[in-house]
Each structure stands twice: as structure tokens, then as C-alpha cells.
C-alpha atoms as a PDB file:
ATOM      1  CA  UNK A   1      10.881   4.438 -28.700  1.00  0.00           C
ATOM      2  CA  UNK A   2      10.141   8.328 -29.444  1.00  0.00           C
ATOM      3  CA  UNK A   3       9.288  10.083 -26.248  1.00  0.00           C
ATOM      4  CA  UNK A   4       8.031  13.747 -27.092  1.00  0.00           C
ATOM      5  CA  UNK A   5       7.559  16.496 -24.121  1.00  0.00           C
ATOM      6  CA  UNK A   6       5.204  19.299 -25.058  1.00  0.00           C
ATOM      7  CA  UNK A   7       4.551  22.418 -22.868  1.00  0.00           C
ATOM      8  CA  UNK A   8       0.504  22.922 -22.895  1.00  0.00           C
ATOM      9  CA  UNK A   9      -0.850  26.625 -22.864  1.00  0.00           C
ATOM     10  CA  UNK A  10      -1.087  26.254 -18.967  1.00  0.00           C
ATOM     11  CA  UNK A  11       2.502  25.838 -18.189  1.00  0.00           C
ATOM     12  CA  UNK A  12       2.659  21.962 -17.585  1.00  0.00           C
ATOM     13  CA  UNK A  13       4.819  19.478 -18.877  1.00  0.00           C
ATOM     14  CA  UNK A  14       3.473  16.881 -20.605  1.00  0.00           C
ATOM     15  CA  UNK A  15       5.217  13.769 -21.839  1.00  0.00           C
ATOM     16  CA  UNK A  16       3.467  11.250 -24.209  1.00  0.00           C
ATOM     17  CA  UNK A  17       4.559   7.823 -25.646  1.00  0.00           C
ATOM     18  CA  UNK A  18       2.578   6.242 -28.959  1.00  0.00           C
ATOM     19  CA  UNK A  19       0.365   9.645 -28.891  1.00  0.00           C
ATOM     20  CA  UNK A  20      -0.893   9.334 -25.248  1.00  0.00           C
ATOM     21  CA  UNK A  21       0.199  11.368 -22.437  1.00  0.00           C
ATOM     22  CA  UNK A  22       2.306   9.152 -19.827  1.00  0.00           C
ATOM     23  CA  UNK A  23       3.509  11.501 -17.436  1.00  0.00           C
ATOM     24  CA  UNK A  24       2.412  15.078 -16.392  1.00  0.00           C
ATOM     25  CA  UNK A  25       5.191  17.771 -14.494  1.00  0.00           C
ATOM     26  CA  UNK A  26       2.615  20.552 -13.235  1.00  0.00           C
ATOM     27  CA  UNK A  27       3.670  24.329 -12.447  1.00  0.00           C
ATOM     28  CA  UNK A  28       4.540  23.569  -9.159  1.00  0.00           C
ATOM     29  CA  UNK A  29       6.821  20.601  -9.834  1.00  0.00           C
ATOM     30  CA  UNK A  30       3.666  17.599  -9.302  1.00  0.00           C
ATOM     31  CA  UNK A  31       4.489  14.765 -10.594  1.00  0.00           C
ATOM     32  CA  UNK A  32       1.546  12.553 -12.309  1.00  0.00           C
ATOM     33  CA  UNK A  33       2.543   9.117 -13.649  1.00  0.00           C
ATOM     34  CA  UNK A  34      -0.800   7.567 -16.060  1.00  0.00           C
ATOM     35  CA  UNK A  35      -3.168  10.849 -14.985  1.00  0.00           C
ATOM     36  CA  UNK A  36      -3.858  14.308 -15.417  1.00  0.00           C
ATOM     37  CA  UNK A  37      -6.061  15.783 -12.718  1.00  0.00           C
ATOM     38  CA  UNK A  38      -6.631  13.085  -9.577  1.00  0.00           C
ATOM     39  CA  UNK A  39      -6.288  14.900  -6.221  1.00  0.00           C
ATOM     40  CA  UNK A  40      -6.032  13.406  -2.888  1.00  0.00           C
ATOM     41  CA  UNK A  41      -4.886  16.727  -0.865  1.00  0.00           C
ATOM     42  CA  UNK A  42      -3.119  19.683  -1.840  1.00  0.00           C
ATOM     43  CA  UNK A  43      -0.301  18.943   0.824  1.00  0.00           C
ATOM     44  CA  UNK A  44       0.067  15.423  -0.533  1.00  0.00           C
ATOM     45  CA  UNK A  45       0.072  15.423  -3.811  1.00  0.00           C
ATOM     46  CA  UNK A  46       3.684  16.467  -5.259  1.00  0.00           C
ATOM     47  CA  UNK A  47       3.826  12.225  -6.816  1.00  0.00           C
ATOM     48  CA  UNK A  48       0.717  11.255  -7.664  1.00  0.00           C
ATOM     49  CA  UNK A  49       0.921   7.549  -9.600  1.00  0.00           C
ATOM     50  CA  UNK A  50      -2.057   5.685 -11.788  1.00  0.00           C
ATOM     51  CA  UNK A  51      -5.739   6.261 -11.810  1.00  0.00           C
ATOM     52  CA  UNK A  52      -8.986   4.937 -10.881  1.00  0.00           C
ATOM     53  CA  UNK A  53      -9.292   2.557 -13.459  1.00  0.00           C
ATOM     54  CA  UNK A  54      -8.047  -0.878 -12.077  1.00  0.00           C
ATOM     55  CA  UNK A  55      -5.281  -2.032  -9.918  1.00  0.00           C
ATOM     56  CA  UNK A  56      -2.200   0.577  -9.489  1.00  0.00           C
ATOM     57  CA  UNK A  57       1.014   0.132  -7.783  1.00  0.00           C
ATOM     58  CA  UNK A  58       4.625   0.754  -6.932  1.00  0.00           C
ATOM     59  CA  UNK A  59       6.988  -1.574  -7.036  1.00  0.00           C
ATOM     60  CA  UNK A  60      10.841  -1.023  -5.347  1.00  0.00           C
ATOM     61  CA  UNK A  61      13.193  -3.287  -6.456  1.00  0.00           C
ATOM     62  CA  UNK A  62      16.310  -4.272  -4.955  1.00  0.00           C
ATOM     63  CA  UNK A  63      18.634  -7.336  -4.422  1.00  0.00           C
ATOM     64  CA  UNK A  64      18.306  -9.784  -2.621  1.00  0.00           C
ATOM     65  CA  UNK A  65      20.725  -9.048   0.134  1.00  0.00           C
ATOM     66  CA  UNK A  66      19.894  -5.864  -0.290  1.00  0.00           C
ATOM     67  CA  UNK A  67      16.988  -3.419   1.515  1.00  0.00           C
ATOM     68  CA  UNK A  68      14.024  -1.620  -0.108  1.00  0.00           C
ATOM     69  CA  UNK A  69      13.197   1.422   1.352  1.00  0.00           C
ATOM     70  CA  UNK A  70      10.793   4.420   2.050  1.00  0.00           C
ATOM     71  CA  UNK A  71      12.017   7.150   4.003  1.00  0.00           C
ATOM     72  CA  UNK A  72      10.710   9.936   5.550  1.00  0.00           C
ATOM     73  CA  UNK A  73      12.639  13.446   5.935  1.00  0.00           C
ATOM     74  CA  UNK A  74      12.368  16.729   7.151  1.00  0.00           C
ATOM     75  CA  UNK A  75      15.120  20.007   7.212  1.00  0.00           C
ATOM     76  CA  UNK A  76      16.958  18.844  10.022  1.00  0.00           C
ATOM     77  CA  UNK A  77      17.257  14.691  10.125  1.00  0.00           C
ATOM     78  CA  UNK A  78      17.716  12.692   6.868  1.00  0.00           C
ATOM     79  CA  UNK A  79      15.833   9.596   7.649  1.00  0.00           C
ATOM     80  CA  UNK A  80      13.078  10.249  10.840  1.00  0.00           C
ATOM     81  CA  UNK A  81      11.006   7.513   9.189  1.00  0.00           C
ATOM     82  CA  UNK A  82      11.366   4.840   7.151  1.00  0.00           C
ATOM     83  CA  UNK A  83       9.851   1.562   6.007  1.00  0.00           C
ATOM     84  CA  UNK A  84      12.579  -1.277   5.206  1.00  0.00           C
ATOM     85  CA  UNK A  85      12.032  -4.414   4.041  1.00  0.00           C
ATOM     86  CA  UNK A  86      15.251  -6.374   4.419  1.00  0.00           C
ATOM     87  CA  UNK A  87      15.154  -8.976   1.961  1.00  0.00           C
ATOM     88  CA  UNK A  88      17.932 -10.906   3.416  1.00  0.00           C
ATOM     89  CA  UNK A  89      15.875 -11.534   6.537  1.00  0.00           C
ATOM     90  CA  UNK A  90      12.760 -10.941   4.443  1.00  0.00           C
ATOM     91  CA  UNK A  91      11.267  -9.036   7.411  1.00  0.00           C
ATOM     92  CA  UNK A  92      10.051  -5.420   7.392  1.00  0.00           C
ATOM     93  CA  UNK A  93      10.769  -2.744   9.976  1.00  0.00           C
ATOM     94  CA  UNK A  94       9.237   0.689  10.734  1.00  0.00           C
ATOM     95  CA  UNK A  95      11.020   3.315  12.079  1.00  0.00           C
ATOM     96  CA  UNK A  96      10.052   6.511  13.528  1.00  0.00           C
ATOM     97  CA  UNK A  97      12.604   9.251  14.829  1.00  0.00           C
ATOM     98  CA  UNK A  98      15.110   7.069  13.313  1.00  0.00           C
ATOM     99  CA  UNK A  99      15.226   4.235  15.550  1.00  0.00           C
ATOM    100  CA  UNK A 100      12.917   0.900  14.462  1.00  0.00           C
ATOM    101  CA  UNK A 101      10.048   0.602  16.263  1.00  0.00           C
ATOM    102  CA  UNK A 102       8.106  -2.216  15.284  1.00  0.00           C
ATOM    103  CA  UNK A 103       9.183  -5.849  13.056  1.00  0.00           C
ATOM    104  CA  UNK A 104       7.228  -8.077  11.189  1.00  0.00           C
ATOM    105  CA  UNK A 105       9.456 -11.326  10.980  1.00  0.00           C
ATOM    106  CA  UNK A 106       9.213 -13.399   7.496  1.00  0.00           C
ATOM    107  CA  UNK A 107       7.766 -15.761  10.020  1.00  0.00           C
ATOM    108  CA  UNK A 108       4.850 -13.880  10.674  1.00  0.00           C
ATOM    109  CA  UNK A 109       6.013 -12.715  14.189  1.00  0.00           C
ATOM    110  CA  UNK A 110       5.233  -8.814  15.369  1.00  0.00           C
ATOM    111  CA  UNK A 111       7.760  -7.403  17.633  1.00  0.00           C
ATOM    112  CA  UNK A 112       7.496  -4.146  18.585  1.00  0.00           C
ATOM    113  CA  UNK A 113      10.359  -2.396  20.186  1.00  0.00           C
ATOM    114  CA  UNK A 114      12.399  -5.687  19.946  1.00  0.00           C
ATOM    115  CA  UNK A 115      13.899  -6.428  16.398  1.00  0.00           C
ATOM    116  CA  UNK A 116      14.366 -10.568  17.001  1.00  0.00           C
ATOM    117  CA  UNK A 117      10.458 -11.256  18.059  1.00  0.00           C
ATOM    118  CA  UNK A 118       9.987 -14.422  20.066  1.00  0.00           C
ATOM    119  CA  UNK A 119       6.417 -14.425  20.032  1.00  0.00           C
ATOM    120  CA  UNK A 120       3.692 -13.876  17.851  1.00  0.00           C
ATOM    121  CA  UNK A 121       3.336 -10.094  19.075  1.00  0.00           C
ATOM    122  CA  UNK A 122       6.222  -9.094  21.300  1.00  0.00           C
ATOM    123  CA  UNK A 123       6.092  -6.005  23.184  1.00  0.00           C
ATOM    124  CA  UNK A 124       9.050  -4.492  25.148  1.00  0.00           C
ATOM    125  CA  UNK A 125       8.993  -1.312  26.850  1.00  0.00           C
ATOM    126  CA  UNK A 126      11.394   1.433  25.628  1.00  0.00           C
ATOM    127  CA  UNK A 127      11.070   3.403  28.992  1.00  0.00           C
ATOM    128  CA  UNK A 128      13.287   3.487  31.641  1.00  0.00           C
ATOM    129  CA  UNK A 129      10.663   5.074  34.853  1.00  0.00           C
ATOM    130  CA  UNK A 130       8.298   2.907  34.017  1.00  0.00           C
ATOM    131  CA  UNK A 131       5.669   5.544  33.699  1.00  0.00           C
ATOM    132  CA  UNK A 132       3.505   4.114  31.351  1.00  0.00           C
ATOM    133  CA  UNK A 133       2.003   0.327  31.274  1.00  0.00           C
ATOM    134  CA  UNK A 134       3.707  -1.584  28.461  1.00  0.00           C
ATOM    135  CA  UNK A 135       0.462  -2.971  26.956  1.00  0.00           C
ATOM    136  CA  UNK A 136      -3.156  -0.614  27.738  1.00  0.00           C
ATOM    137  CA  UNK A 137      -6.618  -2.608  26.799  1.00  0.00           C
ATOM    138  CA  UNK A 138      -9.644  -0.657  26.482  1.00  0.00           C
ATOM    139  CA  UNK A 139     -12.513  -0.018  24.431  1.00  0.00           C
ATOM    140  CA  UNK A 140     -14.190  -3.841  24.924  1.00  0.00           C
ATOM    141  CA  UNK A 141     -17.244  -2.666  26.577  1.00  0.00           C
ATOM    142  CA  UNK A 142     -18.637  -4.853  29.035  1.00  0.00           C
ATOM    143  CA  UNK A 143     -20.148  -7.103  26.754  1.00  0.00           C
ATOM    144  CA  UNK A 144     -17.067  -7.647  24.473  1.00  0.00           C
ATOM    145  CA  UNK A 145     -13.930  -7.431  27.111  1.00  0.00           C
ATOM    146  CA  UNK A 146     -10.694  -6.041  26.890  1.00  0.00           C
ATOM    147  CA  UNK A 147      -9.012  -9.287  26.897  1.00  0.00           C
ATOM    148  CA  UNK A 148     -10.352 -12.479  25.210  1.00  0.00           C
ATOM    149  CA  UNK A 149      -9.438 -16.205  23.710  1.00  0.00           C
ATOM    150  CA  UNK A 150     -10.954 -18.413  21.340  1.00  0.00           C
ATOM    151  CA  UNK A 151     -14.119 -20.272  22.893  1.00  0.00           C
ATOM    152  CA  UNK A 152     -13.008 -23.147  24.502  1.00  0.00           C
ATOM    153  CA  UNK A 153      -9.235 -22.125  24.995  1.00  0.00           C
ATOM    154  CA  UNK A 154      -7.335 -21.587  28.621  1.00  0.00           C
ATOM    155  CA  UNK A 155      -6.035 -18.002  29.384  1.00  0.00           C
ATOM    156  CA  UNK A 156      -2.796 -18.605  30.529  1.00  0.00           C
ATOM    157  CA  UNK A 157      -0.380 -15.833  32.321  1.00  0.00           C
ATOM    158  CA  UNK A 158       2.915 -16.597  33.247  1.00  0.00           C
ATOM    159  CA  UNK A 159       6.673 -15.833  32.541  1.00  0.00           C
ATOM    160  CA  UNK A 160       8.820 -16.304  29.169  1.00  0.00           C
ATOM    161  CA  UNK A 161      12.965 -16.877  29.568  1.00  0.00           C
ATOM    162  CA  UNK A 162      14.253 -15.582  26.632  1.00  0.00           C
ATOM    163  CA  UNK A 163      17.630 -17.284  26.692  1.00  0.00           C
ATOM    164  CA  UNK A 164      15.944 -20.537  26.787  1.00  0.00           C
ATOM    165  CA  UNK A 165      12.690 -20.300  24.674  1.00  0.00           C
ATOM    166  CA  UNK A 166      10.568 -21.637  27.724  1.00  0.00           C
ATOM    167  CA  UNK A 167       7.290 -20.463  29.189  1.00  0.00           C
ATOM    168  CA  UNK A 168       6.208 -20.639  32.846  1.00  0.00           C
ATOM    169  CA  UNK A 169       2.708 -20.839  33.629  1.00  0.00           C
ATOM    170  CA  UNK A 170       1.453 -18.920  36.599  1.00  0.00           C
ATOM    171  CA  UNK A 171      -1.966 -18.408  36.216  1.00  0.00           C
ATOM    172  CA  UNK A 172      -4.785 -19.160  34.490  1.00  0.00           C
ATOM    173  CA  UNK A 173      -8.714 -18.783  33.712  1.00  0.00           C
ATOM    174  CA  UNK A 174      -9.853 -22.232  32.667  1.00  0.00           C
ATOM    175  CA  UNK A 175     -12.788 -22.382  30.409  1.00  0.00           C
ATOM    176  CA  UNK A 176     -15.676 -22.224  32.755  1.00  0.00           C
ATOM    177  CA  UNK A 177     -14.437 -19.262  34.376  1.00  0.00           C
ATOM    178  CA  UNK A 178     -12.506 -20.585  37.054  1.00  0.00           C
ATOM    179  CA  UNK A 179      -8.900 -18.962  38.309  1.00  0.00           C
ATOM    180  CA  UNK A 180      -6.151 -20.799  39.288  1.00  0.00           C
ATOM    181  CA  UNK A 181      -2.745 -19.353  40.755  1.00  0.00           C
ATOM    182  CA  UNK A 182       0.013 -21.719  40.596  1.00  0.00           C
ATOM    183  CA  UNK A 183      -1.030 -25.258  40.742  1.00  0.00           C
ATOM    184  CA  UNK A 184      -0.631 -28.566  38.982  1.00  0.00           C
ATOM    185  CA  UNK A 185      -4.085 -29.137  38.388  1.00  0.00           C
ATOM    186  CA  UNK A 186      -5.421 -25.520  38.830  1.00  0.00           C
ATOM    187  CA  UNK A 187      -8.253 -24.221  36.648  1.00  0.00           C
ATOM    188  CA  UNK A 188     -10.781 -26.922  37.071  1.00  0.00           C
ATOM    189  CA  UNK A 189     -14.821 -25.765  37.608  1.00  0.00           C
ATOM    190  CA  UNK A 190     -14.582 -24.043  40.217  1.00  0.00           C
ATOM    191  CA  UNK A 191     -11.669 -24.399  41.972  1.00  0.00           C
ATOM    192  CA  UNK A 192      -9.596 -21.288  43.114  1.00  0.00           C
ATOM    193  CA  UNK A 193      -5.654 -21.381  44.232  1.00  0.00           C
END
């Protein structure tokens, strides 16, 4: 394989394979990988890879105990962000001001601020005042809710013991609308507990 680099007239590198360019180093150090000109944003555009012409891609390899990773950096931390995917786990976890943040589990389970997820999405709170509500709805509308289930379905409320994988029930809203607050048949048309 011959790899030739030529320097064109306005100060960019250009290297080409079998007579094509392949890979473009601008004046300011921009890298282009299969283009010569695309432009997203002039702040974001130091690696700028394939073209609009098909499916692109980037690929990070690594093995398989091993983690692929993105990270994020500025002049005074290393690694503020990153994205990891942890192929021994086969999860992948986002991190911001270098702590992780949120999971997704290779079993499809979303925790965020928890890195062992015990429910589909799994939200702890990171504060210690309690300040702030741990989970904040809005944007529904009346006609659409904040809060809904499947047609059909129960909403159920209650509490989760982690150490034993078991769920409580302490309220619900049965199908037809009714509420019921900690009973064994609770829920029913119209019956309120």
C-alpha cells in the first residue's frame, strides 16, 4: 500500500490512497476522514468523519473485559465526561463531572444515579436537603396527563425493599378510575379506602 501526502496551494494536508484523497489535515489542525469541505459548526468541527453519501460510523474497539470509552476534558479535570461501555457487564454509563450519572444495564434496565438498577427506570436522589423532588412530571396538558398506563392496566404506588427484591402495594387507581388506599380488594368501581 503507497500512501502519498501532498500539501495543496492552500496550506492543507492531503493524504490519498489508489489516487483518491482519504484524509484531509486543514490549517488549523481539522481533521477530515472520507471529505473535504462538510461543516457542522466552526466550534465543532476539529474531527469531522465520512460524508453524506450513505451510512457513516465510528467504531471503538476494545476487549472484552475491557471498557470503550469517550471522554470529555477541559484545562483543569481530565475526564468531566465520559461515555463507557463496559463490556464485561455489557452495560453503558454516562458520567458528568466525573461521577456516573445514569446506567443502561445489558438487561435493558435505566438507573439513574444508582449503578445496579432494580427496575426498569430507577431513580435515586443524589441530594442530601432534599430540596428538589426526585422525579418532576409536567408538560401532559390536561388532556394527555403527566402520569399514565397502558389502557386497561392498574396504577399501582407502593414501596420496593431493595435487599429483598419485593414490592409493597399501597395504593392504587383501578381501571375505571377508582382509588384505593391499602386494602385487599381495593380498586373496584367505585370504591374508595
Amino acid at each position: 500500500v503507497h500512501i502519498l501526502g501532498t500539501l495543496n496551494v492552500t496550506g492543507e494536508m492531503e493524504i490519498l490512497s489508489s489516487g483518491s484523497e482519504k484524509i484531509r489535515i486543514d490549517s488549523t489542525g481539522g481533521v477530515r476522514i472520507a471529505n473535504t469541505n462538510f461543516a457542522a459548526s466552526t466550534n465543532t468541527d476539529e474531527l469531522v468523519i465520512g460524508n453524506t453519501n450513505g451510512n457513516r460510523g465510528i467504531t471503538i474497539v476494545s476487549g472484552n473485559t475491557s471498557n470503550g470509552s469517550l471522554f470529555f476534558a477541559d484545562d483543569s479535570v481530565n475526564n468531566n465526561g465520559s461515555i463507557v461501555y463496559e463490556h464485561n457487564l455489557n452495560d453503558m454509563r454516562f458520567n458528568t463531572n466525573a461521577i456516573e450519572r445514569l446506567r443502561i444495564a445489558s438487561n435493558g434496565q435505566v438507573g439513574i444515579n444508582t449503578i445496579i438498577p432494580s427496575a426498569t427506570l430507577d431513580i435515586q436522589d443524589v441530594t442530601t436537603d432534599n430540596s428538589v423532588p426526585v422525579l418532576l412530571l409536567g408538560g401532559g396538558g390536561n388532556d394527555n396527563g403527566d402520569l399514565a398506563v397502558n389502557s386497561g392496566e392498574i396504577l399501582q404506588a407502593g414501596h420496593w425493599d431493595r435487599s429483598t427484591g419485593t414490592f409493597t402495594e399501597r395504593f392504587r387507581f383501578g381501571t375505571q378510575g377508582a382509588l384505593g388506599i391499602a386494602g385487599s380488594n381495593y380498586g373496584s368501581s367505585g370504591q374508595i379506602l
